[in-house]
N, C-alpha and C. Protein backbone atom coordinates (compact mmCIF):
# COMPACT_ATOMS: atom_id res chain seq x y z
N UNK A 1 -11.89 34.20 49.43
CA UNK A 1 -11.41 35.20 48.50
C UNK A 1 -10.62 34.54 47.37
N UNK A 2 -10.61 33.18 47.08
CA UNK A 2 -9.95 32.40 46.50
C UNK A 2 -10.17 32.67 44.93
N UNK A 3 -11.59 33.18 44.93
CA UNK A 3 -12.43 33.31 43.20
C UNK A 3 -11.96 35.06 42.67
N UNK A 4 -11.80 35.87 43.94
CA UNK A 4 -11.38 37.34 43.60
C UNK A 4 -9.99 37.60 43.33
N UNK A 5 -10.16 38.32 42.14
CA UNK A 5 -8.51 39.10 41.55
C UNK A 5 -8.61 40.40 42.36
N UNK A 6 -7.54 40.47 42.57
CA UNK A 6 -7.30 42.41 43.35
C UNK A 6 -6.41 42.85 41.92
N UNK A 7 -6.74 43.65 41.59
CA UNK A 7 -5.92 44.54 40.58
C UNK A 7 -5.77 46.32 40.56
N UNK A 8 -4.63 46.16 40.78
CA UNK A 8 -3.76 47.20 40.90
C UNK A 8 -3.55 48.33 39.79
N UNK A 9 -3.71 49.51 40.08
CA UNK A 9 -3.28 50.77 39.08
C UNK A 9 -1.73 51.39 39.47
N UNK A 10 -1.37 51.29 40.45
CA UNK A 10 0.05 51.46 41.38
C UNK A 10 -0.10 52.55 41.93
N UNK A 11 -1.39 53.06 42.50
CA UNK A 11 -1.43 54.14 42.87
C UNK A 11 -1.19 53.98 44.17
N UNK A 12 -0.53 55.29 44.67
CA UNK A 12 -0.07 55.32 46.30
C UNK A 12 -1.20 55.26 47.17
N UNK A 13 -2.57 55.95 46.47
CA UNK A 13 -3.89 55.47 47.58
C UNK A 13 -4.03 54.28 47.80
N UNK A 14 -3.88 53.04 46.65
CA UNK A 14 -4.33 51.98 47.26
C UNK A 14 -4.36 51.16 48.77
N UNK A 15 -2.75 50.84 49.21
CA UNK A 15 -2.50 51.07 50.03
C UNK A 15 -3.03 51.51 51.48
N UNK A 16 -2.74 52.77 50.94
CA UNK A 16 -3.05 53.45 51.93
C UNK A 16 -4.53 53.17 52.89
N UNK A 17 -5.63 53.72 52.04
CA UNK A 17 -6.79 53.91 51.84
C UNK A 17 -7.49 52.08 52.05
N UNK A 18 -6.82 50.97 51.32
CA UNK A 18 -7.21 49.74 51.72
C UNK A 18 -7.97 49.47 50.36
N UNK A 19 -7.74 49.52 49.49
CA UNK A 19 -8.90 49.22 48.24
C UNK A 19 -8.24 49.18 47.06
N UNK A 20 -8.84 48.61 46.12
CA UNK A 20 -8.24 47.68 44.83
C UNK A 20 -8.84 49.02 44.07
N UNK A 21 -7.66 49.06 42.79
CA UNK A 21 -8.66 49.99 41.58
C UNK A 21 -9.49 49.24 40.79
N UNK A 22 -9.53 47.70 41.18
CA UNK A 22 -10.40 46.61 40.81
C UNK A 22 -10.39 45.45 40.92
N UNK A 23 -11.58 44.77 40.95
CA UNK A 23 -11.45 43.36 42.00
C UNK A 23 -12.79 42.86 41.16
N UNK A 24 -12.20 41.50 40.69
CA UNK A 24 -12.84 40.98 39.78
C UNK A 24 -13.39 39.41 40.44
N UNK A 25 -14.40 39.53 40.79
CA UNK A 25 -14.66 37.96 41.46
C UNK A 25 -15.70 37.21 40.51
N UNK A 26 -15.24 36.15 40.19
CA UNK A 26 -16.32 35.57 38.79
C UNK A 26 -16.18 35.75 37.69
N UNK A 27 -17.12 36.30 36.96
CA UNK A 27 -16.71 36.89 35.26
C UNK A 27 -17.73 38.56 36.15
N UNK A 28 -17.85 38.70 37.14
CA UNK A 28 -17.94 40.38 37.69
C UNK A 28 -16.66 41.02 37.48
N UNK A 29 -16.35 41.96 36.80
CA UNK A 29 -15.49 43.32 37.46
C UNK A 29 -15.79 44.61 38.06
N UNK A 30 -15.97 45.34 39.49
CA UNK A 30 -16.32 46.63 39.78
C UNK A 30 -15.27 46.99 40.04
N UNK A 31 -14.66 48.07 39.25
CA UNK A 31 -14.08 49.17 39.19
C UNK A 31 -13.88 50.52 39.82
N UNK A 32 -13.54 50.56 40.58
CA UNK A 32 -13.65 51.65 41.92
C UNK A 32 -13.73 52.92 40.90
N UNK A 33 -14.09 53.91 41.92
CA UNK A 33 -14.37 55.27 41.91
C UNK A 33 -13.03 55.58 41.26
N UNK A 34 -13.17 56.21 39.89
CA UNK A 34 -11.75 56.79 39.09
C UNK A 34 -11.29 58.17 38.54
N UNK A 35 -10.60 58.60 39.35
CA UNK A 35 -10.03 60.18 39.06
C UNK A 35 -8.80 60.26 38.31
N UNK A 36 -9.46 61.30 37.09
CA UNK A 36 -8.41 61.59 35.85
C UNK A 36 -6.93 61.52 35.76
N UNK A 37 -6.27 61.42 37.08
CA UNK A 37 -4.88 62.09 37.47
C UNK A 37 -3.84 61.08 36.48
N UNK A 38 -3.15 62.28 35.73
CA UNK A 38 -1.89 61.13 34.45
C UNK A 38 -0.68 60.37 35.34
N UNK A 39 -0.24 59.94 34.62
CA UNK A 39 0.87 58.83 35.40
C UNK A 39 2.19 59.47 35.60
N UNK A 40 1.65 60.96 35.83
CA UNK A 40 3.00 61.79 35.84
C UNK A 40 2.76 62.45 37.24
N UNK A 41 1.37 62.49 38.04
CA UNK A 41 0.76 62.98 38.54
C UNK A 41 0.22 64.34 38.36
N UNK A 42 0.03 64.59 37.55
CA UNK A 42 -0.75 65.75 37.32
C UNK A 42 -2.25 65.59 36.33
N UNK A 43 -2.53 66.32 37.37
CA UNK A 43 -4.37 66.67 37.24
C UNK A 43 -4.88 67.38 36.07
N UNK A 44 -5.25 67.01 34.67
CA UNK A 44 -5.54 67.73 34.15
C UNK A 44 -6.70 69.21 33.92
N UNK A 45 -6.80 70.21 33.42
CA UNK A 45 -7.49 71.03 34.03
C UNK A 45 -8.96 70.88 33.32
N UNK A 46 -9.47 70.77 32.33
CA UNK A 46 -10.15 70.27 31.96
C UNK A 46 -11.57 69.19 32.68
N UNK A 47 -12.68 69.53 32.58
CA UNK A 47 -13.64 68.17 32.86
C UNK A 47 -13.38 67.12 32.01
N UNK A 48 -13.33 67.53 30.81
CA UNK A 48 -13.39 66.25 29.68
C UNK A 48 -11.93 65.83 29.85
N UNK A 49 -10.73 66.64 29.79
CA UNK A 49 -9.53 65.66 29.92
C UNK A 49 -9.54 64.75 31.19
N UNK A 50 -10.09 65.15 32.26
CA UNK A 50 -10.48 64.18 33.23
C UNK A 50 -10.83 62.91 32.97
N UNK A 51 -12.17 62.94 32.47
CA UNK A 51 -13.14 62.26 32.58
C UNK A 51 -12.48 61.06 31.44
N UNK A 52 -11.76 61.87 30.17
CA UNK A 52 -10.86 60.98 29.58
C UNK A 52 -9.64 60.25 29.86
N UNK A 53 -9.23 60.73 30.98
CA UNK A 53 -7.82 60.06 31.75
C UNK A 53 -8.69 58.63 32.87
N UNK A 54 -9.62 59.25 33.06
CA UNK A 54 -10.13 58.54 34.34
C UNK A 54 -10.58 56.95 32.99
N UNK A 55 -11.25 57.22 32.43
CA UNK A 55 -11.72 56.30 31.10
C UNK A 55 -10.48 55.45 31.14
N UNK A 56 -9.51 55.99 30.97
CA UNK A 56 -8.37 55.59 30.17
C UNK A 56 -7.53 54.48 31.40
N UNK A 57 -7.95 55.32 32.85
CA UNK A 57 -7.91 54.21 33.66
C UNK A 57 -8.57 52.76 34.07
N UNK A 58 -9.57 52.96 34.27
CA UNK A 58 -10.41 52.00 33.54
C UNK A 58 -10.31 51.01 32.57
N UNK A 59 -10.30 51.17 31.80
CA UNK A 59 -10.30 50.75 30.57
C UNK A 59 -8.68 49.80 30.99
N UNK A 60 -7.65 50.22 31.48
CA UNK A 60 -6.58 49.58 31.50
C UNK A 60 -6.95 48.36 33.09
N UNK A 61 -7.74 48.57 33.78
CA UNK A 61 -8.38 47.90 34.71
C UNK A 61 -9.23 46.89 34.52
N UNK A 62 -9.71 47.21 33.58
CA UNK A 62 -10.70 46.39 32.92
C UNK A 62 -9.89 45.01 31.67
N UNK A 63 -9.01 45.30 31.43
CA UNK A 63 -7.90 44.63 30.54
C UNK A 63 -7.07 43.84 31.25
N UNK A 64 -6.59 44.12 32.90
CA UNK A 64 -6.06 43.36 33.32
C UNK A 64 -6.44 42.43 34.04
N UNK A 65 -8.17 42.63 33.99
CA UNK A 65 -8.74 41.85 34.56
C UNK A 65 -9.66 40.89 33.43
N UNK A 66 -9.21 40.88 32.02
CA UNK A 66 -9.62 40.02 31.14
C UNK A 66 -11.16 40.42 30.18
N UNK A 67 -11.35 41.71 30.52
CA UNK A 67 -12.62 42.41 30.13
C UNK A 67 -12.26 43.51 29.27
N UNK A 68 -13.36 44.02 28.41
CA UNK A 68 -13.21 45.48 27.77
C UNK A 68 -14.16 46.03 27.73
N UNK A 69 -14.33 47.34 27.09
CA UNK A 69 -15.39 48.94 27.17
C UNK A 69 -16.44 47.60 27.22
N UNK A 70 -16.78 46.78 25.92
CA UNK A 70 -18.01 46.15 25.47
C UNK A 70 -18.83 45.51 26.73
N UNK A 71 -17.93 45.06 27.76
CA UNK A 71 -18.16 44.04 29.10
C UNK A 71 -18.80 44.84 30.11
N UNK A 72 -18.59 46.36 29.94
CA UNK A 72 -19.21 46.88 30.80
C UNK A 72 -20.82 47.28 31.06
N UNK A 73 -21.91 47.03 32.06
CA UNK A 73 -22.51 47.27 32.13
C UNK A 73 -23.74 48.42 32.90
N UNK A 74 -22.54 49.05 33.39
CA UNK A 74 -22.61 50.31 34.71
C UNK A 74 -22.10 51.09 34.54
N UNK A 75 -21.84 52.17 34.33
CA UNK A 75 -20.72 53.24 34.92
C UNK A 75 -21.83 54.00 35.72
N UNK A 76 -20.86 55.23 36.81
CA UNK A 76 -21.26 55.95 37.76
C UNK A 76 -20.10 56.90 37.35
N UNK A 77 -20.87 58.29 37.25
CA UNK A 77 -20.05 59.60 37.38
C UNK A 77 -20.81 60.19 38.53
N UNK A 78 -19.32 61.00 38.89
CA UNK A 78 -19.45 62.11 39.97
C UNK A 78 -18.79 62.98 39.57
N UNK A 79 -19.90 64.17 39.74
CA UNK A 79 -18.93 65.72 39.50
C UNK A 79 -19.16 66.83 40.19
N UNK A 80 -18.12 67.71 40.38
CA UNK A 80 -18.61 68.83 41.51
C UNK A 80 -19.21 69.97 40.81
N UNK A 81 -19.44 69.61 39.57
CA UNK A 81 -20.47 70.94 38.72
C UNK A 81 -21.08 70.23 37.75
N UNK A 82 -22.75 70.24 37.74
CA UNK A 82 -23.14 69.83 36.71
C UNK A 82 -23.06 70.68 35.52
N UNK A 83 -22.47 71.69 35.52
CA UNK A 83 -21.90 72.41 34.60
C UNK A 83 -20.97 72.10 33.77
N UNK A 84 -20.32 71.11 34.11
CA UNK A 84 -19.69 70.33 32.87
C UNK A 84 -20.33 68.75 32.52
N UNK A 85 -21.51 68.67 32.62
CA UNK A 85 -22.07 67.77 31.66
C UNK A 85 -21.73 67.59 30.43
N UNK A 86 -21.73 68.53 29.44
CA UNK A 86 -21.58 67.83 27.94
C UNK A 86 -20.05 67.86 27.83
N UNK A 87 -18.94 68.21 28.50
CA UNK A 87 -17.72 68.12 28.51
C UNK A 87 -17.77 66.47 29.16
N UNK A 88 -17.91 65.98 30.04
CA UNK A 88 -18.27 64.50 30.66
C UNK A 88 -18.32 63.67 29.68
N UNK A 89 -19.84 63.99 28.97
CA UNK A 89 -20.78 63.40 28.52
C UNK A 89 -19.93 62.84 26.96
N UNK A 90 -19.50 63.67 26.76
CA UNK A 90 -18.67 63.94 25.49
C UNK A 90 -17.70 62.95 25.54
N UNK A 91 -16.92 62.67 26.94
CA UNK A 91 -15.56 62.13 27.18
C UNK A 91 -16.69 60.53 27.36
N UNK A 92 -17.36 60.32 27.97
CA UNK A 92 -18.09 59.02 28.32
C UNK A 92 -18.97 58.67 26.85
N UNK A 93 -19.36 59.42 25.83
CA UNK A 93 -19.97 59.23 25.26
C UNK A 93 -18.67 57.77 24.01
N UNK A 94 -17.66 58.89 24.00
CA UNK A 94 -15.93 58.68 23.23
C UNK A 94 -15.83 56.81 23.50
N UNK A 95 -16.49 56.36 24.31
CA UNK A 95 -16.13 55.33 24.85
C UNK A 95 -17.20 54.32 24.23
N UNK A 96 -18.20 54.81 25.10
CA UNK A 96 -19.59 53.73 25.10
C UNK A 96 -20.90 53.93 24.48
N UNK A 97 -20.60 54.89 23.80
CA UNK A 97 -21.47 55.41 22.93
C UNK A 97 -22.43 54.07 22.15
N UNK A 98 -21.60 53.56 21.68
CA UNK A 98 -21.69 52.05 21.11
C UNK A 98 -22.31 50.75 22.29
N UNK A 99 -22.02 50.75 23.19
CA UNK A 99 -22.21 49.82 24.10
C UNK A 99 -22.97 50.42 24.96
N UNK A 100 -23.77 51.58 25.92
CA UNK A 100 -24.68 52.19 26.34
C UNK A 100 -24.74 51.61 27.43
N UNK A 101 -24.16 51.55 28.41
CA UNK A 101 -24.43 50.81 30.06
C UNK A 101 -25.24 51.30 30.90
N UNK A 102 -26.13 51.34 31.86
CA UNK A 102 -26.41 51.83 32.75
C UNK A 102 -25.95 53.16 33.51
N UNK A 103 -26.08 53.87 33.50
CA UNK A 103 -24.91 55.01 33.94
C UNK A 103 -25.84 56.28 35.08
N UNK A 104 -24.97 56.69 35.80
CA UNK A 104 -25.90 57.59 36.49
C UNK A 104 -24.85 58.48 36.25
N UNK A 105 -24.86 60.35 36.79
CA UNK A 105 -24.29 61.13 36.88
C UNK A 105 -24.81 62.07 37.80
N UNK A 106 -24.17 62.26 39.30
CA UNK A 106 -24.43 63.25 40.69
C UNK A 106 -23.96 63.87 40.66
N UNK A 107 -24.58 65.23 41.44
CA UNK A 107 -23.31 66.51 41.38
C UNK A 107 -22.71 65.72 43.18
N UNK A 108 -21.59 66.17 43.50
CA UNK A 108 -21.14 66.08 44.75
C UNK A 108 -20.69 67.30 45.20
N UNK A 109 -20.48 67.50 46.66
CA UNK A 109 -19.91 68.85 46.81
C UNK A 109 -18.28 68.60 46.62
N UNK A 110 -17.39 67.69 46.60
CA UNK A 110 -16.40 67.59 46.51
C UNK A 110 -15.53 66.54 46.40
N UNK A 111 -14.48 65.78 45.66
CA UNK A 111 -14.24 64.75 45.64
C UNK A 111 -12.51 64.85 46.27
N UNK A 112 -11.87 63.62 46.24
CA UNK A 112 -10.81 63.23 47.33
C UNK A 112 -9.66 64.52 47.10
N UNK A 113 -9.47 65.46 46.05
CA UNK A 113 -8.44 66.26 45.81
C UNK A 113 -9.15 67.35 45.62
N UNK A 114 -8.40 69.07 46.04
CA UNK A 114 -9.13 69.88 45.36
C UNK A 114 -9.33 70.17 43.70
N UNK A 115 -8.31 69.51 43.01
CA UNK A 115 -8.27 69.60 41.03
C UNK A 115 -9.14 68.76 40.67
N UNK A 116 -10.19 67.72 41.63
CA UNK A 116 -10.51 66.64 41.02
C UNK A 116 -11.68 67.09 40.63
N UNK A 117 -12.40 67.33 39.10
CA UNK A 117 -14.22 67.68 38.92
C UNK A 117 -14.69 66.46 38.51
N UNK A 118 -14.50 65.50 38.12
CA UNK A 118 -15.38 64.01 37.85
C UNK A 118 -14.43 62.56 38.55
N UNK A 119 -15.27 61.60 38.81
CA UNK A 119 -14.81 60.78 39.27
C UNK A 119 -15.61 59.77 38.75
N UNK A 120 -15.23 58.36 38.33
CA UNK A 120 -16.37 57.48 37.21
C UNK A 120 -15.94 55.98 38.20
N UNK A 121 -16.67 55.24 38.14
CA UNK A 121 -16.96 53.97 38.49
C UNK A 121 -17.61 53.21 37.21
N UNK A 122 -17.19 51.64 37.33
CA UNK A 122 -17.34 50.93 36.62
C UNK A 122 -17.80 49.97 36.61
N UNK A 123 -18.49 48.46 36.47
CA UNK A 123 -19.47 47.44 37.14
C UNK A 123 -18.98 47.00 35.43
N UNK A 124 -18.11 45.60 35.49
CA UNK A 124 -18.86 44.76 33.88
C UNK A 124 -18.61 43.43 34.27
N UNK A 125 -19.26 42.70 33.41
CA UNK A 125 -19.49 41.31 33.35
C UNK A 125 -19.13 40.48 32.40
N UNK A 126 -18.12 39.74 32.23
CA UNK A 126 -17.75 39.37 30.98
C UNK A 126 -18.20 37.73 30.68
N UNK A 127 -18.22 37.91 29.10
CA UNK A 127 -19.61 36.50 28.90
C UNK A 127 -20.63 36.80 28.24
């Protein structure tokens, strides 16, 4: 484990739960599964303010691990209504519109909180 960074968001799941909000081994970064929640803890109500907080996590994950939006080559959304697609789409578009990664988007029946409607994952490679 000598080549892997563990990097931290300070969230109380980490811990808990056993898992990095990102772990960068090589010039790889995957970016765990990321829910919108602000650094105040509160859930915004919104899909797109989500999906933009969750970004916004990321994106600060991706920085401390020496990478940016451009490095990424994956994202993964999850949402419990495909009914907010272009609210998502809109918030993911804000980002990578420019850089276009690989991306999938599932409905799920439910993710780790009841406020939570999207959850995004991340995969980049820097180089």
């Amino acid at each position: 484990m000598a080549d892997h960074q563990l990097i931290s968001s300070g969230s109380k799941w980490e811990p808990l739960l056993g898992y990095s909000r990102a772990v960068k081994a090589g010039n790889v970064v995957h970016v765990s599964g990321t829910v919108g929640v602000g650094a105040d803890g509160v859930v915004p109500k919104s899909a797109k303010a989500q999906a933009a907080r969750a970004l916004e996590i990321i994106l600060d994950a991706l920085a401390k691990a020496g990478a940016t939006a451009a490095d990424v080559v994956r994202t993964r959304i999850y949402v419990t209504n495909m009914d907010d697609f272009d609210d998502i789409a809109a918030a993911h578009g804000a980002v990578f519109s420019a850089i276009r990664p690989a991306t999938a988007i599932v409905e799920v029946s439910r993710l780790a909180g009841p406020d939570f409607v999207v959850e995004i994952e991340a995969e980049a490679i820097i180089g």
